[in-house]
C-alpha atoms as a PDB file:
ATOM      1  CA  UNK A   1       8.024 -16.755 251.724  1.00  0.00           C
ATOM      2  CA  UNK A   2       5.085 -14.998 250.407  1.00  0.00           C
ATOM      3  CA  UNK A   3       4.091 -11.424 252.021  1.00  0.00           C
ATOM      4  CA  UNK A   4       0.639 -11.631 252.465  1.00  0.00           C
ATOM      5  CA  UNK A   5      -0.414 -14.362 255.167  1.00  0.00           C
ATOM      6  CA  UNK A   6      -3.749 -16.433 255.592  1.00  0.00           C
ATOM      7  CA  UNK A   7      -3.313 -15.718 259.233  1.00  0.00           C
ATOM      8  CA  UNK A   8      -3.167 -11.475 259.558  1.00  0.00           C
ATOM      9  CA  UNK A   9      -3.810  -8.633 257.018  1.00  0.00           C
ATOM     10  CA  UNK A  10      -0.802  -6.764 255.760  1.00  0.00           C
ATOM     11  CA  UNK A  11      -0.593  -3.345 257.200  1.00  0.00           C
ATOM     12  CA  UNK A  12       1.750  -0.857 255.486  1.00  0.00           C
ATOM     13  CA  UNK A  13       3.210   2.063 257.789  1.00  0.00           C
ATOM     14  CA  UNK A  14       0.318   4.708 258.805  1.00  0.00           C
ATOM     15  CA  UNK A  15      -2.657   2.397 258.372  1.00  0.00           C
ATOM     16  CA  UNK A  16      -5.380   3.065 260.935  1.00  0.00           C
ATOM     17  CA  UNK A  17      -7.405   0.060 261.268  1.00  0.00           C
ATOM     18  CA  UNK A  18     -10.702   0.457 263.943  1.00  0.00           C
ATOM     19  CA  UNK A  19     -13.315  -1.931 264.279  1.00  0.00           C
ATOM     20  CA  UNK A  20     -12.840  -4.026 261.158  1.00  0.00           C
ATOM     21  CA  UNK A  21     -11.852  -7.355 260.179  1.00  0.00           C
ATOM     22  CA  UNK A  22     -10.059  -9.381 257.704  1.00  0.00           C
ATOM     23  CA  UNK A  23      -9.850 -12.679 256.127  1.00  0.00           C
ATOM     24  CA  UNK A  24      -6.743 -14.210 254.441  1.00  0.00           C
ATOM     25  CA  UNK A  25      -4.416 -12.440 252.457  1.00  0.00           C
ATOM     26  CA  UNK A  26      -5.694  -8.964 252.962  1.00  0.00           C
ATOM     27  CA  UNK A  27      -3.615  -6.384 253.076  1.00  0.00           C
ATOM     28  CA  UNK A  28      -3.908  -2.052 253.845  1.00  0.00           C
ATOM     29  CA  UNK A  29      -1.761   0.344 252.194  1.00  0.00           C
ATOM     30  CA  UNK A  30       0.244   3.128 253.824  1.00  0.00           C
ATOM     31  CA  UNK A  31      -1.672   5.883 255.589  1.00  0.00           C
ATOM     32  CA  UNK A  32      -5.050   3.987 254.532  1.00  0.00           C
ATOM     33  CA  UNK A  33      -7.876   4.730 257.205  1.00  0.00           C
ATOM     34  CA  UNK A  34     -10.500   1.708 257.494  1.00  0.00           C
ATOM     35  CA  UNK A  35     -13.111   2.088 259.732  1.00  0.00           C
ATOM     36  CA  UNK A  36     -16.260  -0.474 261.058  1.00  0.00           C
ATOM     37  CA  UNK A  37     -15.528  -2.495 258.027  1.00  0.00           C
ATOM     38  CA  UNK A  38     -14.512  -5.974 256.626  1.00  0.00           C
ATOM     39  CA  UNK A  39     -12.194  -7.236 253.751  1.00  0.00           C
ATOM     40  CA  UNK A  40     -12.762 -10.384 252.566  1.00  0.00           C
ATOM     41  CA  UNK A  41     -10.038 -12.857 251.498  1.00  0.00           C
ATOM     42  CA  UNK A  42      -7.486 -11.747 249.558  1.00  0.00           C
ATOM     43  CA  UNK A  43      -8.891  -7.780 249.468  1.00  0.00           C
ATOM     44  CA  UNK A  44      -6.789  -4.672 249.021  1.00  0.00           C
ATOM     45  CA  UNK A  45      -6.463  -1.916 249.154  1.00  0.00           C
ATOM     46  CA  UNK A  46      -3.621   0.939 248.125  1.00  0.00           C
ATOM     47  CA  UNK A  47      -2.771   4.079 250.021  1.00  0.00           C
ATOM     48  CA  UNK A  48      -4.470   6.681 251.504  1.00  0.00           C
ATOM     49  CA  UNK A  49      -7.501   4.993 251.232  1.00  0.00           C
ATOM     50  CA  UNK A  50     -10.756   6.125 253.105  1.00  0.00           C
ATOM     51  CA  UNK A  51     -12.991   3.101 254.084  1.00  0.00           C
ATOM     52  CA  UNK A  52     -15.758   3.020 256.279  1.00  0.00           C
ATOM     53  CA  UNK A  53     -18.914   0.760 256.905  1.00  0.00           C
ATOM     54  CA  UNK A  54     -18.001  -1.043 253.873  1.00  0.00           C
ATOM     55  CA  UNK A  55     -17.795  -5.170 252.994  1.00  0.00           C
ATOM     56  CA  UNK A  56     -15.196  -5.593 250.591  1.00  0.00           C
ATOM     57  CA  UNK A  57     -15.420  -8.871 248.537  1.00  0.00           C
ATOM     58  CA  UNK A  58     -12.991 -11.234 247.895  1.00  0.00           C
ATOM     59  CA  UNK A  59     -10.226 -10.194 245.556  1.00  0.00           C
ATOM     60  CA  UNK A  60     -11.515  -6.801 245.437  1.00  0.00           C
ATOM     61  CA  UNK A  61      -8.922  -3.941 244.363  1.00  0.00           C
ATOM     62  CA  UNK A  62      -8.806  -0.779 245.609  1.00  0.00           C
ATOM     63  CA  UNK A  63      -6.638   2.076 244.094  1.00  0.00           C
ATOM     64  CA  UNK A  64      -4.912   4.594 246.277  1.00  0.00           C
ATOM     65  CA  UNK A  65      -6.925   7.820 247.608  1.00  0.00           C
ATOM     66  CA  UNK A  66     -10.350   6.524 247.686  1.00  0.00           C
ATOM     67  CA  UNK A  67     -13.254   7.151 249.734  1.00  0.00           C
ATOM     68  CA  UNK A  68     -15.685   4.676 250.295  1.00  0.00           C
ATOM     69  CA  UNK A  69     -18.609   4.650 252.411  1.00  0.00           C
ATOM     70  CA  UNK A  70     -17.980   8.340 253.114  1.00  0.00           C
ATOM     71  CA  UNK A  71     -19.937   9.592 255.644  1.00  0.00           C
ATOM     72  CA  UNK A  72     -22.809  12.318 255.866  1.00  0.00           C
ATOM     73  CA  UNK A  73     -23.787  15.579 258.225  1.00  0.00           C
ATOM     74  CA  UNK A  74     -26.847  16.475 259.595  1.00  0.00           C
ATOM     75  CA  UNK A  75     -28.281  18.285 256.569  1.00  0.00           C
ATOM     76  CA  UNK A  76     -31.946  18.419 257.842  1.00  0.00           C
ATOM     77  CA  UNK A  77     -30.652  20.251 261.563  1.00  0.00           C
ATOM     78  CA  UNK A  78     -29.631  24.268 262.124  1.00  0.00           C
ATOM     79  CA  UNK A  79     -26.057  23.202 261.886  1.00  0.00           C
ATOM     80  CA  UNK A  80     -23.946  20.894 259.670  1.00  0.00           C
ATOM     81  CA  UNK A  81     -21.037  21.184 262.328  1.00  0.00           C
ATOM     82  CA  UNK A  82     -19.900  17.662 264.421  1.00  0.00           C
ATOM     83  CA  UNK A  83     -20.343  19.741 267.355  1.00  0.00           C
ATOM     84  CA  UNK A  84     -23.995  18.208 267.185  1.00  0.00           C
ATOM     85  CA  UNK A  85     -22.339  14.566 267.725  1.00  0.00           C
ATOM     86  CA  UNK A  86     -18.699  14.391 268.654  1.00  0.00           C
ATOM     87  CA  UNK A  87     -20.281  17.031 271.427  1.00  0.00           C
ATOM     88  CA  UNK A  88     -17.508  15.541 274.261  1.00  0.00           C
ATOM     89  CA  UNK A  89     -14.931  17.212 271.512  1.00  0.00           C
ATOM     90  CA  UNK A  90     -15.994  21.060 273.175  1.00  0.00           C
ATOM     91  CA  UNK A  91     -17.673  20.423 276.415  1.00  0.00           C
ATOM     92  CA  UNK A  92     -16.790  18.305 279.422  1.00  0.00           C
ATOM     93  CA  UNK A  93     -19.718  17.650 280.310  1.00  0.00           C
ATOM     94  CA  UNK A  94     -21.573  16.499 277.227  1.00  0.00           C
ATOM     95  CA  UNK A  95     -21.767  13.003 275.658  1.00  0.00           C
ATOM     96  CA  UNK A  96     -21.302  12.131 271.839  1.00  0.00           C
ATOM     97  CA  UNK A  97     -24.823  11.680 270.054  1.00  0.00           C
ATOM     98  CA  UNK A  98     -24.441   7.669 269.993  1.00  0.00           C
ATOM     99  CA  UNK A  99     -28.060   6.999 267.972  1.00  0.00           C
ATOM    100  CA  UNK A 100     -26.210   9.172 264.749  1.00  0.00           C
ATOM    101  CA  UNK A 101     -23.163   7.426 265.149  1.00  0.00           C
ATOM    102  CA  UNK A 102     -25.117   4.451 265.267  1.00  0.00           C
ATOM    103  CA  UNK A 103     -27.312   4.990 262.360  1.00  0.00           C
ATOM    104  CA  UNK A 104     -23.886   6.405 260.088  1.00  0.00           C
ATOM    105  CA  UNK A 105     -22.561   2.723 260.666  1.00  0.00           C
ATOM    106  CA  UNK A 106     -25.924   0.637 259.609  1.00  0.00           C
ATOM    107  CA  UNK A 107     -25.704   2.774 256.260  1.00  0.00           C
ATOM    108  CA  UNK A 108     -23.262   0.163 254.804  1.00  0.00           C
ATOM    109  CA  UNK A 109     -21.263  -0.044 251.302  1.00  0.00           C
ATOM    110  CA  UNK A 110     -20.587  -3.606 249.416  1.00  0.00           C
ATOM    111  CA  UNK A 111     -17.926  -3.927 246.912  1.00  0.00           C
ATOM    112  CA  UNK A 112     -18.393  -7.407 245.526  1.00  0.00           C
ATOM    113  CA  UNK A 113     -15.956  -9.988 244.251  1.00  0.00           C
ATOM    114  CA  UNK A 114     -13.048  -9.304 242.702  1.00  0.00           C
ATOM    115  CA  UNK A 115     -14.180  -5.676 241.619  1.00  0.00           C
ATOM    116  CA  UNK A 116     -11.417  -2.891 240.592  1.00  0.00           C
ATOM    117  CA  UNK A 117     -12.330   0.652 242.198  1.00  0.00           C
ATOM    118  CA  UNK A 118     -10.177   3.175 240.459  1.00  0.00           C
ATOM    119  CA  UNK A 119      -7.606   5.637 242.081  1.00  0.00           C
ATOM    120  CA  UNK A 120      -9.614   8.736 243.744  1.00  0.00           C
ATOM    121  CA  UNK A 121     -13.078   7.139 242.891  1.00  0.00           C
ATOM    122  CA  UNK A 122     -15.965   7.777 245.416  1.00  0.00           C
ATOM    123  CA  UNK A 123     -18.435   5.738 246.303  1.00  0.00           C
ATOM    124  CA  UNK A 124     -21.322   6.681 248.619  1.00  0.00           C
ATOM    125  CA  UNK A 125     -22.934   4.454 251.478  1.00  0.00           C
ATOM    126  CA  UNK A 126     -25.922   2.316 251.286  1.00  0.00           C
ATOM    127  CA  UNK A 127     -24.451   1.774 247.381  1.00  0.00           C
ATOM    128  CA  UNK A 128     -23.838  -2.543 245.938  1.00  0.00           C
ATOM    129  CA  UNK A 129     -21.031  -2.760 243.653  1.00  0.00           C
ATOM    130  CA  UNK A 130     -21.782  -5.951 241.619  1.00  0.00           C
ATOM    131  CA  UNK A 131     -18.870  -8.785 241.136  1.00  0.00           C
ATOM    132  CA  UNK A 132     -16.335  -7.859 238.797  1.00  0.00           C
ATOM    133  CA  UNK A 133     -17.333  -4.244 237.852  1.00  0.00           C
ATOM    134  CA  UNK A 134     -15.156  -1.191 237.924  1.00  0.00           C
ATOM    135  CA  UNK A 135     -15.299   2.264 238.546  1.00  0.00           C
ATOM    136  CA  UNK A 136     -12.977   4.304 236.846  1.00  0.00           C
ATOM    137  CA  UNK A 137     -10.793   7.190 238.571  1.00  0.00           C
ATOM    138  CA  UNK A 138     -12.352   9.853 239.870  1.00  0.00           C
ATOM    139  CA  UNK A 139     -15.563   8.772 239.181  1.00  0.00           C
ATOM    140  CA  UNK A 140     -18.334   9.670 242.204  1.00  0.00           C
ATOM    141  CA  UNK A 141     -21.063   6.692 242.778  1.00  0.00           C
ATOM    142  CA  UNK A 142     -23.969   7.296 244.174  1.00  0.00           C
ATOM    143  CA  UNK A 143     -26.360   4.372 242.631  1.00  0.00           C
ATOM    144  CA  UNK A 144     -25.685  -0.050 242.276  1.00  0.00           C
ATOM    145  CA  UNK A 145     -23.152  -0.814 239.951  1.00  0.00           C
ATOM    146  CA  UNK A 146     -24.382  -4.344 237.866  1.00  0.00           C
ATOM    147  CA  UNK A 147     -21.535  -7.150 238.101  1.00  0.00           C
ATOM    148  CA  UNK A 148     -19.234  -6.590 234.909  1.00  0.00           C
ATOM    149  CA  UNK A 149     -20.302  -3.270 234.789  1.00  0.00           C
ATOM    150  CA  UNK A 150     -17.545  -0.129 234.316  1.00  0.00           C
ATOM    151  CA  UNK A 151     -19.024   3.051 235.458  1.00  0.00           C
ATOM    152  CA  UNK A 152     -17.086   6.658 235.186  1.00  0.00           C
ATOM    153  CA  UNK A 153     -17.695  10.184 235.813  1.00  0.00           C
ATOM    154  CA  UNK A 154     -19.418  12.364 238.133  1.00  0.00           C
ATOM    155  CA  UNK A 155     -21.967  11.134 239.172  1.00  0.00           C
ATOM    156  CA  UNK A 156     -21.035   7.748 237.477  1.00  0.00           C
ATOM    157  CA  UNK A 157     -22.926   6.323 234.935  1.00  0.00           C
ATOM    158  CA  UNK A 158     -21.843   3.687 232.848  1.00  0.00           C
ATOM    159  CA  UNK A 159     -19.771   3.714 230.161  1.00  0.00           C
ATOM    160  CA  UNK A 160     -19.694  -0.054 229.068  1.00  0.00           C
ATOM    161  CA  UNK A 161     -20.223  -4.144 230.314  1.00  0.00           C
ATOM    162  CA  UNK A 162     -16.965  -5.769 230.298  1.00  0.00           C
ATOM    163  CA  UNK A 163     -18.477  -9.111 228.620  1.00  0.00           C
ATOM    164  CA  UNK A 164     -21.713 -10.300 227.018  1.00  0.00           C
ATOM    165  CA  UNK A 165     -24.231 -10.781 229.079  1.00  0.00           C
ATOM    166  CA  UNK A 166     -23.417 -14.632 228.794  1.00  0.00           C
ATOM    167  CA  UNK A 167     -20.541 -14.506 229.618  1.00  0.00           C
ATOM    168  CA  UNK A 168     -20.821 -12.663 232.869  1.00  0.00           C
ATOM    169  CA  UNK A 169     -23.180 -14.823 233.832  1.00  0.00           C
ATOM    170  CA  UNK A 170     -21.079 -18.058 233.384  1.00  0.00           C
ATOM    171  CA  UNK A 171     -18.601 -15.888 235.573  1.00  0.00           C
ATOM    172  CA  UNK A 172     -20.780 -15.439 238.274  1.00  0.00           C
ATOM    173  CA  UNK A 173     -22.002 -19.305 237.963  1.00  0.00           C
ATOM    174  CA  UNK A 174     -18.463 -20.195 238.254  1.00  0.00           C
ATOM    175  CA  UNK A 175     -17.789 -18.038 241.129  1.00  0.00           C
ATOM    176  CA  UNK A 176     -14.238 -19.094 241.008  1.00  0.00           C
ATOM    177  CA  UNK A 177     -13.090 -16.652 243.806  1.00  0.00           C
ATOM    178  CA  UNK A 178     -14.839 -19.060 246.675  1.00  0.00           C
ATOM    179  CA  UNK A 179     -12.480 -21.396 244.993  1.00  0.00           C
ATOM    180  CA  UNK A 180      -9.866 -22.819 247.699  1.00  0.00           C
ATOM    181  CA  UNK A 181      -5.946 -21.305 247.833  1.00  0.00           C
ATOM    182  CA  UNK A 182      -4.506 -24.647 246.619  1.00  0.00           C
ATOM    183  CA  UNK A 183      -7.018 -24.539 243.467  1.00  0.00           C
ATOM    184  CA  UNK A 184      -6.049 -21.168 242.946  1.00  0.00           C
ATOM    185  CA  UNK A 185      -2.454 -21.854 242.685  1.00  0.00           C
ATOM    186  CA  UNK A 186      -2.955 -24.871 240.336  1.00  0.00           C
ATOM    187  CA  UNK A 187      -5.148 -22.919 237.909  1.00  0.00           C
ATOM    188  CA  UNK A 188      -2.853 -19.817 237.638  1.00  0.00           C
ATOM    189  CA  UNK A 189      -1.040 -20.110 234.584  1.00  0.00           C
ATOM    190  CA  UNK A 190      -5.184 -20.405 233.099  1.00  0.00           C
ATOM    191  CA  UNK A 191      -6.053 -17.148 235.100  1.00  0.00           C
ATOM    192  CA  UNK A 192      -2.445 -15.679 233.815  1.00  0.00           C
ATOM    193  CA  UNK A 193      -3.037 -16.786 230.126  1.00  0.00           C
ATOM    194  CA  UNK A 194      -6.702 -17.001 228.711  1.00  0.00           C
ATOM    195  CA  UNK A 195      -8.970 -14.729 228.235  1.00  0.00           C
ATOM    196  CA  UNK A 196     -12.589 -15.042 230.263  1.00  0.00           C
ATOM    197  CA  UNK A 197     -14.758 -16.907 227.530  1.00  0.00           C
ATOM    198  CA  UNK A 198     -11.175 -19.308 227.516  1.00  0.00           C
ATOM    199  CA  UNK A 199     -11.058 -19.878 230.690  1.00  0.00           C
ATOM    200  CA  UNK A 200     -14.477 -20.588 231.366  1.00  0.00           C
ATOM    201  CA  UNK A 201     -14.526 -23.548 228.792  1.00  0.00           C
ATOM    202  CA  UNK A 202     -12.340 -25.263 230.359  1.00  0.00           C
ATOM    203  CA  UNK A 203     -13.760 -24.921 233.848  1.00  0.00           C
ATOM    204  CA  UNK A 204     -17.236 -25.248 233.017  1.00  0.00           C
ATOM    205  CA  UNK A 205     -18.673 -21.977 233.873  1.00  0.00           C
END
């Protein structure tokens, strides 16, 4: 019996899961933290990951120990301190500052389709990573990321496309990760085997 199911994500030991959602096959690794976000079929991602605000695309990958969608202090007010909005924290009597919790959660990150986001990598809200780019380890994002893309460093920039221009394009025509489970399963010895500019001839990207 396979361990993911179509029906509930995977959670390993430790995960904290708080208002997010998942499609099929998703799964959370041990002591992972995901927070007002959504995973898309078959996402991932390893332990000790940080997630927050953030829509991960289908068959996105995400490496142990990173941070995305971290979020920001009050850098404009007299303090930088969460005393300003988890205020109930030290006084009885006071509520939490909903409007800055509210605006923290409409600052959202995407992670597109089947995207690799290396191990410790940080990517910052209100920042699109394009389908089928990666960011290296350790690298900090702070701008888009273009699909087929692979960024690294800190801050990232990038460091090369993954295919021709044509040939990420076909990719993103083909847009085989809407594809169906059952069509998925049939065409993985192709996925397993060829190489992308392969692949796509024979499915007519």
């Amino acid at each position: 019996m396979p361990k993911l199911s179509a029906a509930e994500p995977f959670l390993h030991p430790g995960a904290q899961v708080v208002n997010s959602s998942f499609g099929a096959y998703c799964e959370v690794g041990k002591d992972s933290r995901i927070t007002n976000s959504t995973f898309c079929d078959y996402a991932y991602c390893d332990q000790m990951a940080d997630i927050a605000n953030t829509e991960l695309g289908k068959f996105a990958n995400v490496a142990a120990m990173t941070r995305i969608g971290p979020t920001d202090h009050p850098m404009d007010h007299a303090s930088l301190h969460h005393f300003l909005y988890r205020s109930s924290y030290y006084w009885e009597e006071e509520a939490d500052d909903a409007e800055f919790f509210a605006r923290r959660a409409s600052r959202r990150t995407v992670i597109g389709p089947d995207t690799w986001i290396g191990h410790g990598a940080i990517i910052k809200p209100d920042v699109t990573i394009g389908a089928g780019a990666i960011v290296a380890a350790g690298a900090v994002v702070t701008k888009d990321v273009a699909p087929y893309t692979i960024v690294a460093g800190v801050t990232a920039t990038v460091l090369r496309l993954r295919f021709a221009a044509a040939t990420a394009e076909r990719l993103l025509q083909l847009a085989w990760w809407d594809w169906d489970h059952e069509r998925l399963r049939l065409a993985l010895p192709d996925f397993r085997q060829m190489k992308a500019e392969a692949f796509l001839e024979k499915y007519g990207g």
